[in-house]
C-alpha atoms as a PDB file:
ATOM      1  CA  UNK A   1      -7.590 -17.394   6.634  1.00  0.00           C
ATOM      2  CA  UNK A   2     -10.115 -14.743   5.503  1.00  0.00           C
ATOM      3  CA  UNK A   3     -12.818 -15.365   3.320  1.00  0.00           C
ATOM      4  CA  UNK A   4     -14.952 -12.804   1.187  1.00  0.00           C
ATOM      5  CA  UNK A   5     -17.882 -13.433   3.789  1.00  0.00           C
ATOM      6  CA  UNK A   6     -16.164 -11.754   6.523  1.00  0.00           C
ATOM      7  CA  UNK A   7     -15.417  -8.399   4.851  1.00  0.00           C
ATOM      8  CA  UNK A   8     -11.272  -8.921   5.526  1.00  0.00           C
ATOM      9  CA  UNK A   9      -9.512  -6.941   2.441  1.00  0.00           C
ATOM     10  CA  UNK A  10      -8.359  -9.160  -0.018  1.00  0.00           C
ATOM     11  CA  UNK A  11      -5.490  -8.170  -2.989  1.00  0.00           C
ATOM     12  CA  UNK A  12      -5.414 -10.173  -5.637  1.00  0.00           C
ATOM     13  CA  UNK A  13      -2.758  -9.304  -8.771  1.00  0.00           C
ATOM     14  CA  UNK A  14      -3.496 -10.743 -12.207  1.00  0.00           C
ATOM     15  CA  UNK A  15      -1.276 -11.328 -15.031  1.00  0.00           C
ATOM     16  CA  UNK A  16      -0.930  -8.342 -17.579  1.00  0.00           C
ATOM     17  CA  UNK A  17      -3.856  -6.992 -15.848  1.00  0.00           C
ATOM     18  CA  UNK A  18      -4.941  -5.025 -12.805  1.00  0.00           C
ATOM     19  CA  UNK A  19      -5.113  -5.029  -9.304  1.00  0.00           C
ATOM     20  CA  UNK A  20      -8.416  -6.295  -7.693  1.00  0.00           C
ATOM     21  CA  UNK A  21      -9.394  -5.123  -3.985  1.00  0.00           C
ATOM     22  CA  UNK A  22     -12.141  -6.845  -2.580  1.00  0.00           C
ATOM     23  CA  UNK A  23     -13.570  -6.526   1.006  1.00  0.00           C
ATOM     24  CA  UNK A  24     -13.329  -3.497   3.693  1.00  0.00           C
ATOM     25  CA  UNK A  25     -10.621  -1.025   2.768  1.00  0.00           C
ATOM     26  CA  UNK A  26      -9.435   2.379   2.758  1.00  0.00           C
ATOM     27  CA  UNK A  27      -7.516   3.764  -0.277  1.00  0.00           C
ATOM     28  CA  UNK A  28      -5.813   6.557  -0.142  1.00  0.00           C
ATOM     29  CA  UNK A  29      -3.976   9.421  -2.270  1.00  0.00           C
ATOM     30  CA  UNK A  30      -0.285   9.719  -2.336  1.00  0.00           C
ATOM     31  CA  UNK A  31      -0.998  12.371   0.560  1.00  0.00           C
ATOM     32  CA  UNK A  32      -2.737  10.004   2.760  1.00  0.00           C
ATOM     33  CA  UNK A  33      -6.418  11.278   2.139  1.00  0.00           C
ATOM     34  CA  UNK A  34      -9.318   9.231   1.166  1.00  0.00           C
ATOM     35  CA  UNK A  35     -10.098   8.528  -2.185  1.00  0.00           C
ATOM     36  CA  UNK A  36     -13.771   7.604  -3.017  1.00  0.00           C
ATOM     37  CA  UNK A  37     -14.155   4.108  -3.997  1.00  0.00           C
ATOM     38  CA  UNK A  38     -17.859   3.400  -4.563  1.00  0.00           C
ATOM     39  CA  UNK A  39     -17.895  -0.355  -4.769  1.00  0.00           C
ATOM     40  CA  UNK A  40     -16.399  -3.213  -2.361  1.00  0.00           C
ATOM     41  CA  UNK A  41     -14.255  -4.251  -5.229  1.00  0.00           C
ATOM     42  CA  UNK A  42     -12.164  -2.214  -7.229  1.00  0.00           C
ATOM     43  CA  UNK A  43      -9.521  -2.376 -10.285  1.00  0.00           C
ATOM     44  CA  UNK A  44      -6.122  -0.540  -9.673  1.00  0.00           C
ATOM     45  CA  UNK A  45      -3.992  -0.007 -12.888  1.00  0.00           C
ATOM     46  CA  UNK A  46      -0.540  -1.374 -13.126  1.00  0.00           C
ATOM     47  CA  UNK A  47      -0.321  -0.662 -16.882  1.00  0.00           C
ATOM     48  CA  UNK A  48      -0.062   3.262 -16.944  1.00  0.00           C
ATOM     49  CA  UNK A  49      -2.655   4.020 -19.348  1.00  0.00           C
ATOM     50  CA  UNK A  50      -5.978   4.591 -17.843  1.00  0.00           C
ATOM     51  CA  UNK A  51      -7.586   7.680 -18.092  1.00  0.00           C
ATOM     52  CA  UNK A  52      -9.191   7.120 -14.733  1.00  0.00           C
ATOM     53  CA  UNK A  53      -6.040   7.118 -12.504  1.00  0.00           C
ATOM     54  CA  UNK A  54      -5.694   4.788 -10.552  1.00  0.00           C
ATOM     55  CA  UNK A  55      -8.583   3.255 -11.196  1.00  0.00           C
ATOM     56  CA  UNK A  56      -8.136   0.385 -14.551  1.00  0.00           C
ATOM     57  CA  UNK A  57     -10.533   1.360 -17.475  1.00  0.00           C
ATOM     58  CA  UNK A  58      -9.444  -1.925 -19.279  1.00  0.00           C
ATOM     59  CA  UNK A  59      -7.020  -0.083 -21.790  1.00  0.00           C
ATOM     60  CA  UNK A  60      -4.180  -2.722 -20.904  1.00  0.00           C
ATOM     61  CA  UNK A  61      -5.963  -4.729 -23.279  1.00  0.00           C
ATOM     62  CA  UNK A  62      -6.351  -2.885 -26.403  1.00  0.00           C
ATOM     63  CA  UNK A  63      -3.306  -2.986 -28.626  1.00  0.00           C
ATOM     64  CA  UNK A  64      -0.049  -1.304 -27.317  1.00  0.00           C
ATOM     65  CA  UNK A  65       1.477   1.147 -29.826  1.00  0.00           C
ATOM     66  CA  UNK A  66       5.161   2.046 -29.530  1.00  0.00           C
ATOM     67  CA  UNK A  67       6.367   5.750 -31.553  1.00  0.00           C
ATOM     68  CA  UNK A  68       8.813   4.640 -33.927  1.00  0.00           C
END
């Protein structure tokens, strides 16, 4: 099993929230080139509503507003 000690990329999902990617990894675009991910752990969006695709900015928890 890998632990965060030995740099193995770990995905973990959280409810109503975003993706966290810990450890050695590559992301990449829909195109298959590298996207710049400064840190060893990032946030992926599963809401939809970042402005900082696909990176989460936390706006999945501010109040959603439906048009009516």
């Amino acid at each position: 099993m890998a632990t965060e000690d030995d740099g193995a990329a770990q995905i973990r999902f959280y409810p109503d929230g975003p993706i966290l990617v810990r450890g050695d990894f590559e992301l990449l675009d829909e195109n298959g080139d590298p996207l710049p991910a400064a840190r060893r752990t990032i946030a992926l969006c599963r809401c939809g509503r970042t402005a900082i695709p696909p990176f989460c900015d936390g706006t999945h928890t501010l109040p959603h507003r439906t048009s009516s």
